[in-house]
C-alpha atoms as a PDB file:
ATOM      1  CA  UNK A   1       8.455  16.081  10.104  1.00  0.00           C
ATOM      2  CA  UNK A   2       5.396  14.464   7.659  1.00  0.00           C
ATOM      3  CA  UNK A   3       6.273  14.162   4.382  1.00  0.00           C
ATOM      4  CA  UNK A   4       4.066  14.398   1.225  1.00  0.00           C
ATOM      5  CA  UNK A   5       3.358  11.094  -0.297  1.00  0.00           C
ATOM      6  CA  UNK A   6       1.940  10.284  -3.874  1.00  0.00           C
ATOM      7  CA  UNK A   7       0.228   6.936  -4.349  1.00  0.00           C
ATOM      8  CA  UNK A   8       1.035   5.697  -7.774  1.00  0.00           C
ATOM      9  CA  UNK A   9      -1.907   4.717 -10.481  1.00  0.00           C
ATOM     10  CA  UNK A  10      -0.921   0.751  -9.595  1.00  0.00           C
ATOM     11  CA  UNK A  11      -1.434   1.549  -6.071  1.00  0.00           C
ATOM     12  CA  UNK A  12      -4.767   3.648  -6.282  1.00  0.00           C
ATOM     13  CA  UNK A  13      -6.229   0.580  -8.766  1.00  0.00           C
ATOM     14  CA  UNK A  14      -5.108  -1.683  -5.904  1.00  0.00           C
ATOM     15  CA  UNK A  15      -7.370   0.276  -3.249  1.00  0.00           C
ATOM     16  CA  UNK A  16     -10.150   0.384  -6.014  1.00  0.00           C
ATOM     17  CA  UNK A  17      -9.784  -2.883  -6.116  1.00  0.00           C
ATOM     18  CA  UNK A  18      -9.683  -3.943  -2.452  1.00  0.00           C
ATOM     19  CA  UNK A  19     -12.834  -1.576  -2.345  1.00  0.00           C
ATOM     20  CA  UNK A  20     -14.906  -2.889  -4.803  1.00  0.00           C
ATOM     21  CA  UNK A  21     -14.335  -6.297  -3.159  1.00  0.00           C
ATOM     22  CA  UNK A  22     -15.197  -5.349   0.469  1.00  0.00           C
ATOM     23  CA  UNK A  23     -18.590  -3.694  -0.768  1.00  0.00           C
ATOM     24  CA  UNK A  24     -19.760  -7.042  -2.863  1.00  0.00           C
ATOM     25  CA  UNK A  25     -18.323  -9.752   0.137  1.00  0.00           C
ATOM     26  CA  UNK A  26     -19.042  -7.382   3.473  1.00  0.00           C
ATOM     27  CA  UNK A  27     -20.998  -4.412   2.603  1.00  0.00           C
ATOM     28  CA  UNK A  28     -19.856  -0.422   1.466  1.00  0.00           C
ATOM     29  CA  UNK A  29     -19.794   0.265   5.598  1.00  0.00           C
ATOM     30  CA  UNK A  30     -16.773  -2.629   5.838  1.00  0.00           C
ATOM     31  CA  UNK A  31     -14.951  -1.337   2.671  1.00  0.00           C
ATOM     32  CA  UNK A  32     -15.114   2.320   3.961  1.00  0.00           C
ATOM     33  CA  UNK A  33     -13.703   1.561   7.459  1.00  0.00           C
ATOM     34  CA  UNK A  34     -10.614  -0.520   6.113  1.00  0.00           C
ATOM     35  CA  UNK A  35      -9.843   1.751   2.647  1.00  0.00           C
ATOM     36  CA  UNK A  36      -9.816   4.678   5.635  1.00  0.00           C
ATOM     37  CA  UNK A  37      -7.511   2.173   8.181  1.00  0.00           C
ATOM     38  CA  UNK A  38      -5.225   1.650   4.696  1.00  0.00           C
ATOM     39  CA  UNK A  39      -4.951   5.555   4.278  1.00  0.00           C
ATOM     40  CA  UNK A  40      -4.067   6.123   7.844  1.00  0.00           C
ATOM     41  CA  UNK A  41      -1.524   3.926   7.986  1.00  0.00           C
ATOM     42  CA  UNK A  42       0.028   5.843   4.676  1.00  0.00           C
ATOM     43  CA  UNK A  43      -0.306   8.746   6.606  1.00  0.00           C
ATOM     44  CA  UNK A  44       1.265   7.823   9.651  1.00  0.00           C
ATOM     45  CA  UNK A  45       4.196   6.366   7.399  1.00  0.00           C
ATOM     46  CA  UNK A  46       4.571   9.736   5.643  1.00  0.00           C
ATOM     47  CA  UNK A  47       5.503  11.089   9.722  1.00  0.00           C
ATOM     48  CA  UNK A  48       7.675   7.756  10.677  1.00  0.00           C
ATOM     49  CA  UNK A  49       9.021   6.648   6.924  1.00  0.00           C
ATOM     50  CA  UNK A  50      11.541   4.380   8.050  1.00  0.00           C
ATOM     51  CA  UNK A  51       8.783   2.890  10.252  1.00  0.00           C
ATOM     52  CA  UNK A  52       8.572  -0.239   7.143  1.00  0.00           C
ATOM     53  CA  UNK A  53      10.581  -3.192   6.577  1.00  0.00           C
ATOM     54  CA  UNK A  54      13.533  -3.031   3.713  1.00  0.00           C
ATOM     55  CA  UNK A  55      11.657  -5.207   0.762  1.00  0.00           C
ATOM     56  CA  UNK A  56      14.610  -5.084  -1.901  1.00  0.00           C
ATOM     57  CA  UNK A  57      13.750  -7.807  -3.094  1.00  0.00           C
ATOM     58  CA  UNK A  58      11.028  -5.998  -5.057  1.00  0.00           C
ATOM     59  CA  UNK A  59      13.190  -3.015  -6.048  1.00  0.00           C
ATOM     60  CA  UNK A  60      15.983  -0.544  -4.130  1.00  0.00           C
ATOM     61  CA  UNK A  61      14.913   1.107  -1.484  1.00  0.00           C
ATOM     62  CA  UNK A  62      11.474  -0.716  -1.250  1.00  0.00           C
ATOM     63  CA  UNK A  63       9.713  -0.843   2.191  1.00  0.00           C
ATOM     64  CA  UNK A  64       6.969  -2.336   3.426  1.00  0.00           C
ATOM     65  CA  UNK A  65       4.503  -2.047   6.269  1.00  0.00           C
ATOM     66  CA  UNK A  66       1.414  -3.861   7.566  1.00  0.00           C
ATOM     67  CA  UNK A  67      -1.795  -2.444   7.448  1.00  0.00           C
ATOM     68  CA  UNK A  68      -4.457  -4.494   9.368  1.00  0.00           C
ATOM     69  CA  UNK A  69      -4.999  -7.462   6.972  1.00  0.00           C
ATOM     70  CA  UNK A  70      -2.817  -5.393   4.388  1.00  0.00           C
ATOM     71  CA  UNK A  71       0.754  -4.786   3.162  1.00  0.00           C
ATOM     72  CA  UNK A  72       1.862  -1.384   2.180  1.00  0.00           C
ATOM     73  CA  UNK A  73       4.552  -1.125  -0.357  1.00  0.00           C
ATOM     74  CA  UNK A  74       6.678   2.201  -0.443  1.00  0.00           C
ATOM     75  CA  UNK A  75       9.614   3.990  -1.538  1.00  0.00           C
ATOM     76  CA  UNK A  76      11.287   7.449  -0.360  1.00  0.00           C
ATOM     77  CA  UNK A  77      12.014   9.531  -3.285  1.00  0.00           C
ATOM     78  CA  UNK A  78      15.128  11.604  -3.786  1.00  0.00           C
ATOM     79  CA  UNK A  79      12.414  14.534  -3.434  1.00  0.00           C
ATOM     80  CA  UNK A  80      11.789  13.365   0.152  1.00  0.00           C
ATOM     81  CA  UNK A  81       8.232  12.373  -0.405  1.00  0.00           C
ATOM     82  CA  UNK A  82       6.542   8.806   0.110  1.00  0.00           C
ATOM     83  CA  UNK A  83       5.735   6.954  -3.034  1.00  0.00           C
ATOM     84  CA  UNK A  84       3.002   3.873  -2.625  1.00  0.00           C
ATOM     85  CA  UNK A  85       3.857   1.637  -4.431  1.00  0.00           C
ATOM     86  CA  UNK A  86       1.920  -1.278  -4.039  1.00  0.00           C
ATOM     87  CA  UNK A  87      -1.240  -1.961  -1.412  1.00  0.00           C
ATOM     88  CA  UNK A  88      -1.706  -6.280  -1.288  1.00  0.00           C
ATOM     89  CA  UNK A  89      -3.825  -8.486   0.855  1.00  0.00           C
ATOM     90  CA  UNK A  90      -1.580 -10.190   3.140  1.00  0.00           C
ATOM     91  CA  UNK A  91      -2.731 -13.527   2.204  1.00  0.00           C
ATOM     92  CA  UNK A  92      -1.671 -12.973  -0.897  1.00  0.00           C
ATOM     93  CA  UNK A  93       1.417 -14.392  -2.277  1.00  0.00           C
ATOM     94  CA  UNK A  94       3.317 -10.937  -2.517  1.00  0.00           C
ATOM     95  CA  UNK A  95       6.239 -11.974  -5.029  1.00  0.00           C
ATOM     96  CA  UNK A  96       3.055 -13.839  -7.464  1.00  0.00           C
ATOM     97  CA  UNK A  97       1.001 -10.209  -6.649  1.00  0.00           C
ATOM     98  CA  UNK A  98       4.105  -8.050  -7.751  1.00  0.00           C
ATOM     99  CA  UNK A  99       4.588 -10.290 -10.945  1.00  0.00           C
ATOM    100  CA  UNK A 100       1.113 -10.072 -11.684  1.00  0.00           C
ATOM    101  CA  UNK A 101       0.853  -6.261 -11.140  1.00  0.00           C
ATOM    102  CA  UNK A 102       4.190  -5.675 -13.591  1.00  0.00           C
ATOM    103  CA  UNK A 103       2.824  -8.225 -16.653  1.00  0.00           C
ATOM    104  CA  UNK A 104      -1.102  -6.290 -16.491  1.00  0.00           C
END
């Protein structure tokens, strides 16, 4: 059964963001192709939620899972729907980008 999922205002600024910096360094074609590969992925999850990795160390019932070069952060809510959370380039240091995201 897919659930619904809602992606939060941090986590649509964080695909904004990932977008606007694919068009500048590789071109609007590039930035496209991987803000769609991103989205599929939250789809997918919203079919397979437990698919991610328990990440309580940035909240309860926190998950993660990989999308290409990117890390998907999520949450089930007592509603049953998926709640993004989070979207981070995997090079990133994820507890710094967390931090970051709560003091903006």
């Amino acid at each position: 059964m897919r659930l619904k999922y809602r992606l939060t205002r941090t986590a649509r600024g964080n695909l904004q963001e990932i977008s606007d910096y694919l068009v500048e360094k590789a071109g609007p074609n590039v930035a496209f192709e991987i803000v769609t590969a991103i989205m599929e992925t939250i789809i997918t999850l919203s079919g397979q939620p437990q698919a991610g990795v328990a990440a309580d160390q940035f909240g309860a019932g926190v998950r993660k899972f990989p999308a290409g070069n990117y890390m998907i952060y999520y949450r089930l809510t007592r509603s049953r729907r998926i709640e993004i959370l989070h979207v981070f380039h995997s090079a990133r240091n994820q507890r710094k980008a967390w931090k970051a995201e709560r003091n903006s």
